[in-house]
C-alpha atoms as a PDB file:
ATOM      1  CA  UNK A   1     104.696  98.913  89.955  1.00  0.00           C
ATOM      2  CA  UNK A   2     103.245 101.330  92.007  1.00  0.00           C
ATOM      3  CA  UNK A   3     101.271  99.729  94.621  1.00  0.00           C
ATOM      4  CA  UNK A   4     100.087  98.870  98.154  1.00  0.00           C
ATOM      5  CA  UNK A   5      99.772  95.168  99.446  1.00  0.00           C
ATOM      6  CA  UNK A   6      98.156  93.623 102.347  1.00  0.00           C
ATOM      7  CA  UNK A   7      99.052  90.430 104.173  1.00  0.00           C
ATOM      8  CA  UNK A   8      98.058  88.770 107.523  1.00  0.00           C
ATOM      9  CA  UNK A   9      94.831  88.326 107.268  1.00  0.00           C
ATOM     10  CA  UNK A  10      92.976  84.969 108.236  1.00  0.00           C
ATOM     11  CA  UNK A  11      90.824  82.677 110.158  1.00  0.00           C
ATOM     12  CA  UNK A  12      90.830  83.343 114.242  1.00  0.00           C
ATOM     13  CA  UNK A  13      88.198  82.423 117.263  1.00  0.00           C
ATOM     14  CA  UNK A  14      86.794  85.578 119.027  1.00  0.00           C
ATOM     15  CA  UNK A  15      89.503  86.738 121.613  1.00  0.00           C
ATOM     16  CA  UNK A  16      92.459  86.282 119.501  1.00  0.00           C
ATOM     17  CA  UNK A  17      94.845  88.502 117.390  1.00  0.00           C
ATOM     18  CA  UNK A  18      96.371  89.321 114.163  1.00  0.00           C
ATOM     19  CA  UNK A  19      98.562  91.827 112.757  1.00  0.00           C
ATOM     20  CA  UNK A  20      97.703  92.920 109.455  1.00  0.00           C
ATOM     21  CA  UNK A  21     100.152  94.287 107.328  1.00  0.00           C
ATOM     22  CA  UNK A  22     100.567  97.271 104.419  1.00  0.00           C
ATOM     23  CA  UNK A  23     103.627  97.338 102.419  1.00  0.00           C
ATOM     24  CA  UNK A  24     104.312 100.332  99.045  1.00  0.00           C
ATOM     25  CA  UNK A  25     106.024  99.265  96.740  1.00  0.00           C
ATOM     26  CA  UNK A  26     107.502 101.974  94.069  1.00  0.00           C
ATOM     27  CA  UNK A  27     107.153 104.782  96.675  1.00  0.00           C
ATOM     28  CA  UNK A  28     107.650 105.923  99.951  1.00  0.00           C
ATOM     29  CA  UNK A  29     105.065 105.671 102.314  1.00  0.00           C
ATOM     30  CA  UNK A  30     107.123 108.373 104.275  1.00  0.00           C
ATOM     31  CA  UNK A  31     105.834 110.906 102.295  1.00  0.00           C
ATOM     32  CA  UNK A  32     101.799 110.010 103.034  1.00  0.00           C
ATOM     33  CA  UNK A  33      99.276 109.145 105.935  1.00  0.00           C
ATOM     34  CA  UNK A  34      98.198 105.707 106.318  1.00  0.00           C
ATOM     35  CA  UNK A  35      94.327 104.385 106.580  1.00  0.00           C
ATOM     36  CA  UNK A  36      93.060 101.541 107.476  1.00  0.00           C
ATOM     37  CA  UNK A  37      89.328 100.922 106.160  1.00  0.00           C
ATOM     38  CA  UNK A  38      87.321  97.376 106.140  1.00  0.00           C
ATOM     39  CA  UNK A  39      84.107  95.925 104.478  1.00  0.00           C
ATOM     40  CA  UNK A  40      81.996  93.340 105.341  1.00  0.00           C
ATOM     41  CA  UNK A  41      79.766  91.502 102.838  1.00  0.00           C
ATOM     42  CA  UNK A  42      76.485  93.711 102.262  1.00  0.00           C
ATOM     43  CA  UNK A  43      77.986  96.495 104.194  1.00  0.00           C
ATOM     44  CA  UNK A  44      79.435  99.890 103.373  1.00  0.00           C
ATOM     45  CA  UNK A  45      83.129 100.461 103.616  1.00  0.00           C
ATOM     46  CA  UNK A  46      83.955 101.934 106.840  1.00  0.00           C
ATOM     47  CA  UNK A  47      87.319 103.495 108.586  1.00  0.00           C
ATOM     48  CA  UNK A  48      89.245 101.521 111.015  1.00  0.00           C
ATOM     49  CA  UNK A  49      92.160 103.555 111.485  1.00  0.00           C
ATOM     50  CA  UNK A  50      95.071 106.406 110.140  1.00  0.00           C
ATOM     51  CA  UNK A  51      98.639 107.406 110.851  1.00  0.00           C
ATOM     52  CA  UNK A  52      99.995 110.819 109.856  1.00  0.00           C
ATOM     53  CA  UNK A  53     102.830 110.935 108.068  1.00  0.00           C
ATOM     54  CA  UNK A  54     105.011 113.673 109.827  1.00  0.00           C
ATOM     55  CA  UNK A  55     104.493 112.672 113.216  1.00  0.00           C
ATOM     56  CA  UNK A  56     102.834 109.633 112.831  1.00  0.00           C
ATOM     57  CA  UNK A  57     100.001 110.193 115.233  1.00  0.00           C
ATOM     58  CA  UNK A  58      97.687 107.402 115.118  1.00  0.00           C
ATOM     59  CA  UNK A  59      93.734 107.936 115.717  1.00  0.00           C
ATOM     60  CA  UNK A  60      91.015 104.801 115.685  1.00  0.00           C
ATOM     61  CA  UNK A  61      87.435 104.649 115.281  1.00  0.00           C
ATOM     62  CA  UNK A  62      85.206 103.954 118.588  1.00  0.00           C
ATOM     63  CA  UNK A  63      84.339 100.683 117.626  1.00  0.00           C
ATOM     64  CA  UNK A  64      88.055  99.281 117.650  1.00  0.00           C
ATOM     65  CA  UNK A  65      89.586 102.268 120.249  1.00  0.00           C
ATOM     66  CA  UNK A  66      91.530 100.342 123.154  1.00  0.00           C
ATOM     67  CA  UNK A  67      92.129  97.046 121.064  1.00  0.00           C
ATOM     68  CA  UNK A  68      94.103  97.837 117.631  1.00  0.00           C
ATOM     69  CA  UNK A  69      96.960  99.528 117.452  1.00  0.00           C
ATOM     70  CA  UNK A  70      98.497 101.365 114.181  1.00  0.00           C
ATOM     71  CA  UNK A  71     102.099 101.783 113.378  1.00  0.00           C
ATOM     72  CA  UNK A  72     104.941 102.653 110.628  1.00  0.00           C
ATOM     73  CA  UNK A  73     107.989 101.824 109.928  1.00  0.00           C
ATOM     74  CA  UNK A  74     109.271 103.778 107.325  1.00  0.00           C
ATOM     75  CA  UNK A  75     112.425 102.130 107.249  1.00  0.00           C
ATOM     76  CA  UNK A  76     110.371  99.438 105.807  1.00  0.00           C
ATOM     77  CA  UNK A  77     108.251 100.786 104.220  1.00  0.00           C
ATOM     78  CA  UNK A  78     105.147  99.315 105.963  1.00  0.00           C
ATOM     79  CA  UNK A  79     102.140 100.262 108.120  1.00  0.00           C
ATOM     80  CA  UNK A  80     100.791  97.804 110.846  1.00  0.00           C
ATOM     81  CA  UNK A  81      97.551  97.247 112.310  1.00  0.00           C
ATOM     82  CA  UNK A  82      97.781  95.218 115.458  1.00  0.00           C
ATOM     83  CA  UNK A  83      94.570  93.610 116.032  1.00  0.00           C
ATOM     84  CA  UNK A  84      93.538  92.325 119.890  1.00  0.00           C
ATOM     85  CA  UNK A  85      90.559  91.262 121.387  1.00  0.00           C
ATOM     86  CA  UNK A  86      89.099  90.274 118.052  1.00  0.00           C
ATOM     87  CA  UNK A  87      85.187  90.050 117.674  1.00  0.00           C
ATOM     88  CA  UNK A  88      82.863  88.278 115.179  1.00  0.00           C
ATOM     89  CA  UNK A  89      82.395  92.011 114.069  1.00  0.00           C
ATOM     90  CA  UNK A  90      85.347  92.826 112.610  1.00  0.00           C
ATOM     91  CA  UNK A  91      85.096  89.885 110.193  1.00  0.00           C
ATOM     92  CA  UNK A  92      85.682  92.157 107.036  1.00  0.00           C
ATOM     93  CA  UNK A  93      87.812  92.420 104.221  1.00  0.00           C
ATOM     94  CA  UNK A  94      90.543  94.814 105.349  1.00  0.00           C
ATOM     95  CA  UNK A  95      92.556  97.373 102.684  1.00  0.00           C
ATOM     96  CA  UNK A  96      95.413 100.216 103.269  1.00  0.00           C
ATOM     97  CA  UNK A  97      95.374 103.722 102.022  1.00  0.00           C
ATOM     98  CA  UNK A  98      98.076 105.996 101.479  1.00  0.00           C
ATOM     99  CA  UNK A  99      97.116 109.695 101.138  1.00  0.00           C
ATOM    100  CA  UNK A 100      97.649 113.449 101.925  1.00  0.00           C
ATOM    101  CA  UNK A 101      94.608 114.469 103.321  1.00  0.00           C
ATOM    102  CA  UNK A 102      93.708 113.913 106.952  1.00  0.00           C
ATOM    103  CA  UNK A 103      89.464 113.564 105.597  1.00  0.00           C
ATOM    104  CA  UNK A 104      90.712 111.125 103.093  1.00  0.00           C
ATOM    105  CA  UNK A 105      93.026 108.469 105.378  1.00  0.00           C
ATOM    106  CA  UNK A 106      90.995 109.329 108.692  1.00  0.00           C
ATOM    107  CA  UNK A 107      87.724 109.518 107.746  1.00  0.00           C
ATOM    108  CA  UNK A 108      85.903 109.959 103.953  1.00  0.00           C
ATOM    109  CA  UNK A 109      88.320 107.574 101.898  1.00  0.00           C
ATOM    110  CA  UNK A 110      88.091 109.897  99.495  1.00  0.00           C
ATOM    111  CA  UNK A 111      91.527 112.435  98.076  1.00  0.00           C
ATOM    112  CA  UNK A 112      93.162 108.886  98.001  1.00  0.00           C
ATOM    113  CA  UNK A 113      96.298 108.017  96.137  1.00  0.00           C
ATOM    114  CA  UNK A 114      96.902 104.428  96.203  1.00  0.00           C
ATOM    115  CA  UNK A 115      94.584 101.688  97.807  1.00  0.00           C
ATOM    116  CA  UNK A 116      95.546  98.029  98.368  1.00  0.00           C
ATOM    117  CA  UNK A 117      93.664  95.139  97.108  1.00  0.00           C
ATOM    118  CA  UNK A 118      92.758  93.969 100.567  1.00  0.00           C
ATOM    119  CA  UNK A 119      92.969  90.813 103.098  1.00  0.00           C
ATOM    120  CA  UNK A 120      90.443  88.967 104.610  1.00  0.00           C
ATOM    121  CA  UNK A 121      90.184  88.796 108.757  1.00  0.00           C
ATOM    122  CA  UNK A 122      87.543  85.937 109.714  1.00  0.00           C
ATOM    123  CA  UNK A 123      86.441  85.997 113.164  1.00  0.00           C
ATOM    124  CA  UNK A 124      84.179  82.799 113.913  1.00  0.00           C
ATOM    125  CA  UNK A 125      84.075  80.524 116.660  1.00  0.00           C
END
Protein backbone atom coordinates (compact mmCIF):
# COMPACT_ATOMS: atom_id res chain seq x y z
CA UNK A 1 0.00 0.00 0.00
CA UNK A 2 0.74 3.37 -0.48
CA UNK A 3 0.97 5.07 2.74
CA UNK A 4 2.50 7.17 5.55
CA UNK A 5 2.70 5.92 9.27
CA UNK A 6 3.39 7.57 12.47
CA UNK A 7 4.87 6.13 15.64
CA UNK A 8 6.30 7.56 18.94
CA UNK A 9 3.80 9.21 20.25
CA UNK A 10 2.73 8.96 24.05
CA UNK A 11 2.26 10.01 27.55
CA UNK A 12 5.22 12.52 28.99
CA UNK A 13 5.36 15.24 32.08
CA UNK A 14 6.03 18.85 30.85
CA UNK A 15 9.90 19.16 30.27
CA UNK A 16 10.43 15.93 28.63
CA UNK A 17 10.92 14.59 25.02
CA UNK A 18 9.84 12.41 22.28
CA UNK A 19 10.73 11.73 18.84
CA UNK A 20 7.96 11.17 16.64
CA UNK A 21 8.37 9.30 13.69
CA UNK A 22 7.02 9.23 9.73
CA UNK A 23 7.77 6.29 7.68
CA UNK A 24 6.29 5.81 3.40
CA UNK A 25 5.73 2.91 2.57
CA UNK A 26 5.26 2.14 -1.41
CA UNK A 27 7.21 5.33 -2.30
CA UNK A 28 10.00 7.38 -1.79
CA UNK A 29 9.81 10.10 0.42
CA UNK A 30 12.99 11.38 -1.50
CA UNK A 31 11.03 12.61 -4.08
CA UNK A 32 8.60 15.03 -1.66
CA UNK A 33 8.75 17.64 1.29
CA UNK A 34 7.80 16.55 4.61
CA UNK A 35 5.10 18.37 7.10
CA UNK A 36 4.46 18.01 10.25
CA UNK A 37 0.84 19.32 11.35
CA UNK A 38 -1.05 18.54 14.88
CA UNK A 39 -4.67 18.87 16.31
CA UNK A 40 -5.88 19.17 19.52
CA UNK A 41 -9.45 18.21 20.53
CA UNK A 42 -11.86 21.25 19.55
CA UNK A 43 -9.08 22.91 17.74
CA UNK A 44 -8.19 23.51 14.12
CA UNK A 45 -5.35 21.64 12.55
CA UNK A 46 -2.32 23.64 12.65
CA UNK A 47 1.47 23.33 11.12
CA UNK A 48 4.26 22.25 13.25
CA UNK A 49 6.90 21.83 10.87
CA UNK A 50 8.38 20.92 6.94
CA UNK A 51 11.52 19.62 5.30
CA UNK A 52 12.22 20.20 1.60
CA UNK A 53 12.97 17.54 -0.30
CA UNK A 54 16.10 18.65 -2.38
CA UNK A 55 17.98 20.18 0.24
CA UNK A 56 16.14 19.28 3.06
CA UNK A 57 15.91 22.65 4.72
CA UNK A 58 13.83 22.45 7.69
CA UNK A 59 11.55 25.56 8.86
CA UNK A 60 9.21 25.46 12.28
CA UNK A 61 6.39 27.42 13.40
CA UNK A 62 7.05 30.16 16.31
CA UNK A 63 5.34 28.33 18.77
CA UNK A 64 7.77 25.19 18.68
CA UNK A 65 11.07 27.30 17.02
CA UNK A 66 14.21 26.49 19.34
CA UNK A 67 12.73 23.13 20.80
CA UNK A 68 11.81 20.54 17.83
CA UNK A 69 13.91 19.61 15.43
CA UNK A 70 12.94 17.99 11.85
CA UNK A 71 14.96 15.53 9.92
CA UNK A 72 15.15 12.80 6.94
CA UNK A 73 16.68 10.04 6.26
CA UNK A 74 16.02 8.99 2.99
CA UNK A 75 17.96 6.01 3.23
CA UNK A 76 15.15 5.01 5.39
CA UNK A 77 12.73 6.29 4.24
CA UNK A 78 11.58 8.32 7.30
CA UNK A 79 11.11 11.89 8.58
CA UNK A 80 11.75 12.75 12.34
CA UNK A 81 10.42 15.24 14.58
CA UNK A 82 12.52 15.58 17.67
CA UNK A 83 10.46 16.99 20.32
CA UNK A 84 12.26 18.92 23.57
CA UNK A 85 11.08 20.97 26.15
CA UNK A 86 7.59 19.58 25.81
CA UNK A 87 4.55 21.72 27.11
CA UNK A 88 0.94 20.87 28.10
CA UNK A 89 0.33 22.72 24.70
CA UNK A 90 1.49 20.56 22.35
CA UNK A 91 -0.77 17.77 23.64
CA UNK A 92 -2.27 17.05 20.07
CA UNK A 93 -2.71 14.39 17.79
CA UNK A 94 0.31 14.63 15.49
CA UNK A 95 0.20 13.43 11.46
CA UNK A 96 2.99 13.57 8.50
CA UNK A 97 2.55 14.95 5.07
CA UNK A 98 4.37 14.26 2.07
CA UNK A 99 3.95 16.81 -0.77
CA UNK A 100 5.37 19.04 -3.60
CA UNK A 101 4.35 22.27 -2.74
CA UNK A 102 6.19 24.42 -0.22
CA UNK A 103 2.22 26.19 0.81
CA UNK A 104 1.02 22.69 1.15
CA UNK A 105 3.89 20.90 3.64
CA UNK A 106 4.90 24.41 5.23
CA UNK A 107 1.97 26.09 5.70
CA UNK A 108 -1.91 25.51 4.11
CA UNK A 109 -1.97 21.54 4.24
CA UNK A 110 -3.51 21.76 1.27
CA UNK A 111 -1.75 20.31 -2.61
CA UNK A 112 -1.13 17.20 -0.32
CA UNK A 113 -0.35 13.75 -1.57
CA UNK A 114 -0.36 11.34 1.16
CA UNK A 115 -1.22 12.08 4.93
CA UNK A 116 -0.64 9.66 7.84
CA UNK A 117 -3.23 8.54 10.19
CA UNK A 118 -1.60 10.25 13.12
CA UNK A 119 -0.10 9.63 16.83
CA UNK A 120 -1.05 10.95 19.89
CA UNK A 121 1.65 13.19 22.13
CA UNK A 122 0.08 13.71 25.79
CA UNK A 123 1.74 16.25 27.78
CA UNK A 124 0.25 16.23 31.48
CA UNK A 125 1.80 16.43 34.69
Amino acid sequence: QLELVESGGGLVQPGESLRLSCAASGFSLESYGIGWFRQAPGKEREWVSCISRAKSVPTYADSVKGRFTISRDNAKNTVYLQMNSLKPEDTAVYSCAAGRTYDGICRSGYDIDYWGKGTLVTVSS
